[in-house]
C-alpha atoms as a PDB file:
ATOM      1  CA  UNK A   1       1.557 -37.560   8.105  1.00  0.00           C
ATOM      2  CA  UNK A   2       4.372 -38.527   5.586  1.00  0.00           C
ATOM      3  CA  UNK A   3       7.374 -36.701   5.167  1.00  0.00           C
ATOM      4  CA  UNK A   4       6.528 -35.734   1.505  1.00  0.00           C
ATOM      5  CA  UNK A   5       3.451 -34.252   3.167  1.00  0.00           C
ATOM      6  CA  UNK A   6       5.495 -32.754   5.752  1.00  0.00           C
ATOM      7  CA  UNK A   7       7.892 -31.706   3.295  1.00  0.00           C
ATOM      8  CA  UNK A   8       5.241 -29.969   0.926  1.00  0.00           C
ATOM      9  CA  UNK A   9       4.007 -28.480   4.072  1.00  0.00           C
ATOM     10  CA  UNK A  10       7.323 -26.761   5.368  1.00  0.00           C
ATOM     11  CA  UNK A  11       7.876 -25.320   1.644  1.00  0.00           C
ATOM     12  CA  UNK A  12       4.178 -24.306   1.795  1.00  0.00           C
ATOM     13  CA  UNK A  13       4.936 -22.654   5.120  1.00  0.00           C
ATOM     14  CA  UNK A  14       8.056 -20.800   4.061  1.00  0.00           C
ATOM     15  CA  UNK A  15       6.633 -19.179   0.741  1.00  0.00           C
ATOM     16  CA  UNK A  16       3.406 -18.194   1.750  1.00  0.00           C
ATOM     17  CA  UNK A  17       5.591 -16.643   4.547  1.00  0.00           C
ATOM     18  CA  UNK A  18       8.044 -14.711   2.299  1.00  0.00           C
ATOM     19  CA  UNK A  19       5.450 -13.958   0.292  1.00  0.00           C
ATOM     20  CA  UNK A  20       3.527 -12.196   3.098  1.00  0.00           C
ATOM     21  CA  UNK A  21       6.760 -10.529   4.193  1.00  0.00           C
ATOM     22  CA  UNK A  22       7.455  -9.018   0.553  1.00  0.00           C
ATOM     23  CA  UNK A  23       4.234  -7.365   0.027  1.00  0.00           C
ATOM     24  CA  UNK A  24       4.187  -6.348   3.546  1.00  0.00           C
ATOM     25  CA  UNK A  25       7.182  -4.652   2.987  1.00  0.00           C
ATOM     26  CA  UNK A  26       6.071  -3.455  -0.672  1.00  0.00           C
ATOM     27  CA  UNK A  27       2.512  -1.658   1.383  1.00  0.00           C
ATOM     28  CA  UNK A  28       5.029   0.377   3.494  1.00  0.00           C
ATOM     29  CA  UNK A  29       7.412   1.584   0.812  1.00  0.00           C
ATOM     30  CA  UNK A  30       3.698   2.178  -0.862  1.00  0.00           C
ATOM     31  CA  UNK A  31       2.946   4.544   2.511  1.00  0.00           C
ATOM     32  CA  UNK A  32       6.573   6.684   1.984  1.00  0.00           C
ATOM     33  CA  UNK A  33       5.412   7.097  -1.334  1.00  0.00           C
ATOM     34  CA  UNK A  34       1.924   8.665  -0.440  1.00  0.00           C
ATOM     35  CA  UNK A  35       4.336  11.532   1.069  1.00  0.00           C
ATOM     36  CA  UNK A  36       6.056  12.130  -2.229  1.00  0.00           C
ATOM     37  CA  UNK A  37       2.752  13.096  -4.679  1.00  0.00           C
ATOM     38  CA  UNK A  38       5.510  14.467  -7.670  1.00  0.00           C
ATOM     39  CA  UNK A  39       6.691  10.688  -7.754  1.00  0.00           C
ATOM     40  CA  UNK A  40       5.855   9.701 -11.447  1.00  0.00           C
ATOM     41  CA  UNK A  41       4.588   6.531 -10.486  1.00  0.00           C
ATOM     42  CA  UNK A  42       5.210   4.588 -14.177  1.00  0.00           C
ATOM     43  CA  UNK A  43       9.111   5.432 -13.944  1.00  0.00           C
ATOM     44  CA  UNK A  44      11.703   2.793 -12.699  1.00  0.00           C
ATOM     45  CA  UNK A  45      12.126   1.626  -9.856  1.00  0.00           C
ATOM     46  CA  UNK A  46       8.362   3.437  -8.439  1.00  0.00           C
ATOM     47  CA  UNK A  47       6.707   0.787 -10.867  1.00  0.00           C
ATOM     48  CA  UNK A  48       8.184  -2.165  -8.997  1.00  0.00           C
ATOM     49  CA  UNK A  49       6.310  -1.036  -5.929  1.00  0.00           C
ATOM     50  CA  UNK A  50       3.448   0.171  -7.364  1.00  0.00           C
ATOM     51  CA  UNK A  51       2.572  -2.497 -10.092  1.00  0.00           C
ATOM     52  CA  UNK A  52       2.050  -5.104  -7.102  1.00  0.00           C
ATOM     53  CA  UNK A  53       0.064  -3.076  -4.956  1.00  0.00           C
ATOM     54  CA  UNK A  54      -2.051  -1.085  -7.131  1.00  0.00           C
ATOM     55  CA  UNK A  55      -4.239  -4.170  -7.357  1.00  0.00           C
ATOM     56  CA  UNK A  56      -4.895  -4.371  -3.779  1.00  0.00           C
ATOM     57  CA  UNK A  57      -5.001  -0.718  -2.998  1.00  0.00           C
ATOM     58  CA  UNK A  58      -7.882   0.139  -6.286  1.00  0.00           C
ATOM     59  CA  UNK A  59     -10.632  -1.010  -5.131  1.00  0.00           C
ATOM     60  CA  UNK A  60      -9.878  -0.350  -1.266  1.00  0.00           C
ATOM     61  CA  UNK A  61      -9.771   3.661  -1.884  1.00  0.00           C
ATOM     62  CA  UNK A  62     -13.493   3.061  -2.777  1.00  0.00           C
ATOM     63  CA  UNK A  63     -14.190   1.554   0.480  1.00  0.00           C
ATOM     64  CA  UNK A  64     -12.171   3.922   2.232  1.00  0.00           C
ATOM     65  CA  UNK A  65     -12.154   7.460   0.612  1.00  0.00           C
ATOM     66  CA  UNK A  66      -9.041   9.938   1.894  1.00  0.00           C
ATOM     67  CA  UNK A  67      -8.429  11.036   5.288  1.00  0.00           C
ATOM     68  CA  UNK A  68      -7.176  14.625   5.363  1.00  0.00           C
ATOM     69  CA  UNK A  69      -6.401  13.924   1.699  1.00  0.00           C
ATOM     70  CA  UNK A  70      -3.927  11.301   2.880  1.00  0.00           C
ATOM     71  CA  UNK A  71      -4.224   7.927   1.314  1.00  0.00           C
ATOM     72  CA  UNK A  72      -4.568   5.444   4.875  1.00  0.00           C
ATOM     73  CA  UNK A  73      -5.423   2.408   2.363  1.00  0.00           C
ATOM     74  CA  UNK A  74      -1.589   1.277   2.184  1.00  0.00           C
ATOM     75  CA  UNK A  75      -1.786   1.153   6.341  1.00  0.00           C
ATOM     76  CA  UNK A  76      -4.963  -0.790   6.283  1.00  0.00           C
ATOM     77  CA  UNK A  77      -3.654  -3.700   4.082  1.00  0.00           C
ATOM     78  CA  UNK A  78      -0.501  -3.580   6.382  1.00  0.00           C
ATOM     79  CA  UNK A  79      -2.766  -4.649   9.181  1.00  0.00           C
ATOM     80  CA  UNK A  80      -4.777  -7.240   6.851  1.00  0.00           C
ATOM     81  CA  UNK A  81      -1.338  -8.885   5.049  1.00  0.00           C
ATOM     82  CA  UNK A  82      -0.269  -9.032   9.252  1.00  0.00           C
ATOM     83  CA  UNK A  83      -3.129 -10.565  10.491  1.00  0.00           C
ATOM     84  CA  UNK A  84      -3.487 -12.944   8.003  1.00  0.00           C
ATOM     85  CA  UNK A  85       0.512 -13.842   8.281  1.00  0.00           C
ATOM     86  CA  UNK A  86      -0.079 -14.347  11.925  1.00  0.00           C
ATOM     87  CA  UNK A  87      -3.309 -16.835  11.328  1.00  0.00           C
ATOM     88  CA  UNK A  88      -1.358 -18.885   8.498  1.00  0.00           C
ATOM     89  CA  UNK A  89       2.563 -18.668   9.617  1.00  0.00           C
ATOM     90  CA  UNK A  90       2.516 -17.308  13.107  1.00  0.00           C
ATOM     91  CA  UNK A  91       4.029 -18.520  15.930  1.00  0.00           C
ATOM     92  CA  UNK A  92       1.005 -20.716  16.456  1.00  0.00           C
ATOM     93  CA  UNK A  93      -0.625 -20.286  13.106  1.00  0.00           C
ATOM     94  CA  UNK A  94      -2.883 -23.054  10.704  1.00  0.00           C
ATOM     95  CA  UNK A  95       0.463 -23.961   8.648  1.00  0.00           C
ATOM     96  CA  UNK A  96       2.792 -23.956  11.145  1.00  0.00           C
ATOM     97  CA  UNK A  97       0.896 -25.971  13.365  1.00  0.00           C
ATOM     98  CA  UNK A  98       0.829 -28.724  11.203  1.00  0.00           C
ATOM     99  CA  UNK A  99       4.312 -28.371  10.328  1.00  0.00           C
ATOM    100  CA  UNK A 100       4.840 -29.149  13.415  1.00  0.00           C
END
Protein backbone atom coordinates (compact mmCIF):
# COMPACT_ATOMS: atom_id res chain seq x y z
CA UNK A 1 0.00 0.00 0.00
CA UNK A 2 1.32 3.65 -0.40
CA UNK A 3 1.49 6.00 2.24
CA UNK A 4 -1.09 8.37 0.58
CA UNK A 5 -3.27 5.26 0.74
CA UNK A 6 -2.25 4.66 4.16
CA UNK A 7 -2.63 8.15 4.92
CA UNK A 8 -6.29 8.45 3.45
CA UNK A 9 -6.88 5.35 5.37
CA UNK A 10 -5.81 6.56 8.98
CA UNK A 11 -7.98 9.90 8.35
CA UNK A 12 -10.73 7.53 7.10
CA UNK A 13 -10.27 5.56 10.30
CA UNK A 14 -10.30 8.48 12.70
CA UNK A 15 -13.55 10.28 11.33
CA UNK A 16 -15.69 7.54 10.75
CA UNK A 17 -14.56 6.87 14.40
CA UNK A 18 -15.48 10.30 15.88
CA UNK A 19 -18.24 10.28 13.96
CA UNK A 20 -19.55 7.03 15.52
CA UNK A 21 -18.56 8.34 18.94
CA UNK A 22 -20.67 11.71 18.49
CA UNK A 23 -23.89 10.22 17.58
CA UNK A 24 -23.33 7.54 20.02
CA UNK A 25 -23.13 9.99 22.50
CA UNK A 26 -26.02 12.21 20.84
CA UNK A 27 -28.55 8.52 21.16
CA UNK A 28 -27.85 8.62 24.96
CA UNK A 29 -28.43 12.29 25.70
CA UNK A 30 -31.57 11.29 23.23
CA UNK A 31 -32.46 8.39 26.12
CA UNK A 32 -32.22 11.24 29.25
CA UNK A 33 -34.43 13.10 27.22
CA UNK A 34 -37.19 10.34 26.83
CA UNK A 35 -37.39 10.90 30.82
CA UNK A 36 -38.13 14.58 30.48
CA UNK A 37 -41.62 14.47 28.10
CA UNK A 38 -42.23 18.63 29.00
CA UNK A 39 -38.82 19.15 27.06
CA UNK A 40 -39.96 21.40 24.08
CA UNK A 41 -37.95 19.62 21.75
CA UNK A 42 -37.58 22.72 18.92
CA UNK A 43 -35.94 25.06 21.72
CA UNK A 44 -32.07 25.53 21.99
CA UNK A 45 -29.90 23.51 22.88
CA UNK A 46 -32.79 20.18 22.77
CA UNK A 47 -32.68 20.82 18.86
CA UNK A 48 -28.96 20.08 18.63
CA UNK A 49 -29.67 16.61 19.93
CA UNK A 50 -32.70 16.01 18.46
CA UNK A 51 -32.26 17.37 14.81
CA UNK A 52 -29.48 14.53 14.30
CA UNK A 53 -31.27 11.77 15.67
CA UNK A 54 -34.75 12.28 14.75
CA UNK A 55 -33.77 10.84 11.38
CA UNK A 56 -32.63 7.65 12.70
CA UNK A 57 -35.09 7.25 15.49
CA UNK A 58 -38.57 8.05 12.83
CA UNK A 59 -38.82 5.34 11.16
CA UNK A 60 -37.41 2.87 13.96
CA UNK A 61 -40.55 3.72 16.40
CA UNK A 62 -42.52 2.02 13.52
CA UNK A 63 -40.56 -1.05 13.78
CA UNK A 64 -40.52 -0.96 17.35
CA UNK A 65 -43.74 0.58 18.91
CA UNK A 66 -43.35 1.73 22.91
CA UNK A 67 -42.53 -0.43 25.70
CA UNK A 68 -44.45 0.57 28.82
CA UNK A 69 -44.90 3.84 26.91
CA UNK A 70 -41.13 4.29 27.10
CA UNK A 71 -39.40 5.06 23.89
CA UNK A 72 -36.41 1.90 23.84
CA UNK A 73 -35.59 3.07 20.07
CA UNK A 74 -32.69 5.54 21.30
CA UNK A 75 -31.13 2.19 23.22
CA UNK A 76 -31.48 0.09 20.16
CA UNK A 77 -29.44 2.39 17.81
CA UNK A 78 -26.90 2.61 20.77
CA UNK A 79 -26.31 -1.06 20.24
CA UNK A 80 -26.40 -0.72 16.23
CA UNK A 81 -23.96 2.71 16.08
CA UNK A 82 -21.65 0.12 18.70
CA UNK A 83 -21.64 -2.75 16.75
CA UNK A 84 -21.03 -1.23 13.70
CA UNK A 85 -18.04 1.00 15.41
CA UNK A 86 -16.61 -2.23 16.59
CA UNK A 87 -16.79 -3.99 12.87
CA UNK A 88 -15.27 -0.73 11.12
CA UNK A 89 -12.82 0.89 13.97
CA UNK A 90 -12.53 -1.73 16.62
CA UNK A 91 -9.71 -3.06 18.06
CA UNK A 92 -9.58 -5.53 15.21
CA UNK A 93 -12.07 -3.94 12.92
CA UNK A 94 -12.20 -3.71 8.62
CA UNK A 95 -10.45 -0.08 8.79
CA UNK A 96 -8.21 -0.55 11.32
CA UNK A 97 -6.93 -3.61 10.07
CA UNK A 98 -5.75 -2.19 7.09
CA UNK A 99 -4.41 0.71 8.78
CA UNK A 100 -2.37 -1.41 10.11
Amino acid sequence: MTANNLQLLNILNIGISLLLVVMTFLFIIRIVLTWYPQVESQKMPFSLVIAPTEPFLAPSRKLIPPIGGVDITPIVWVGIISLIREILVGQQGIITMLVS
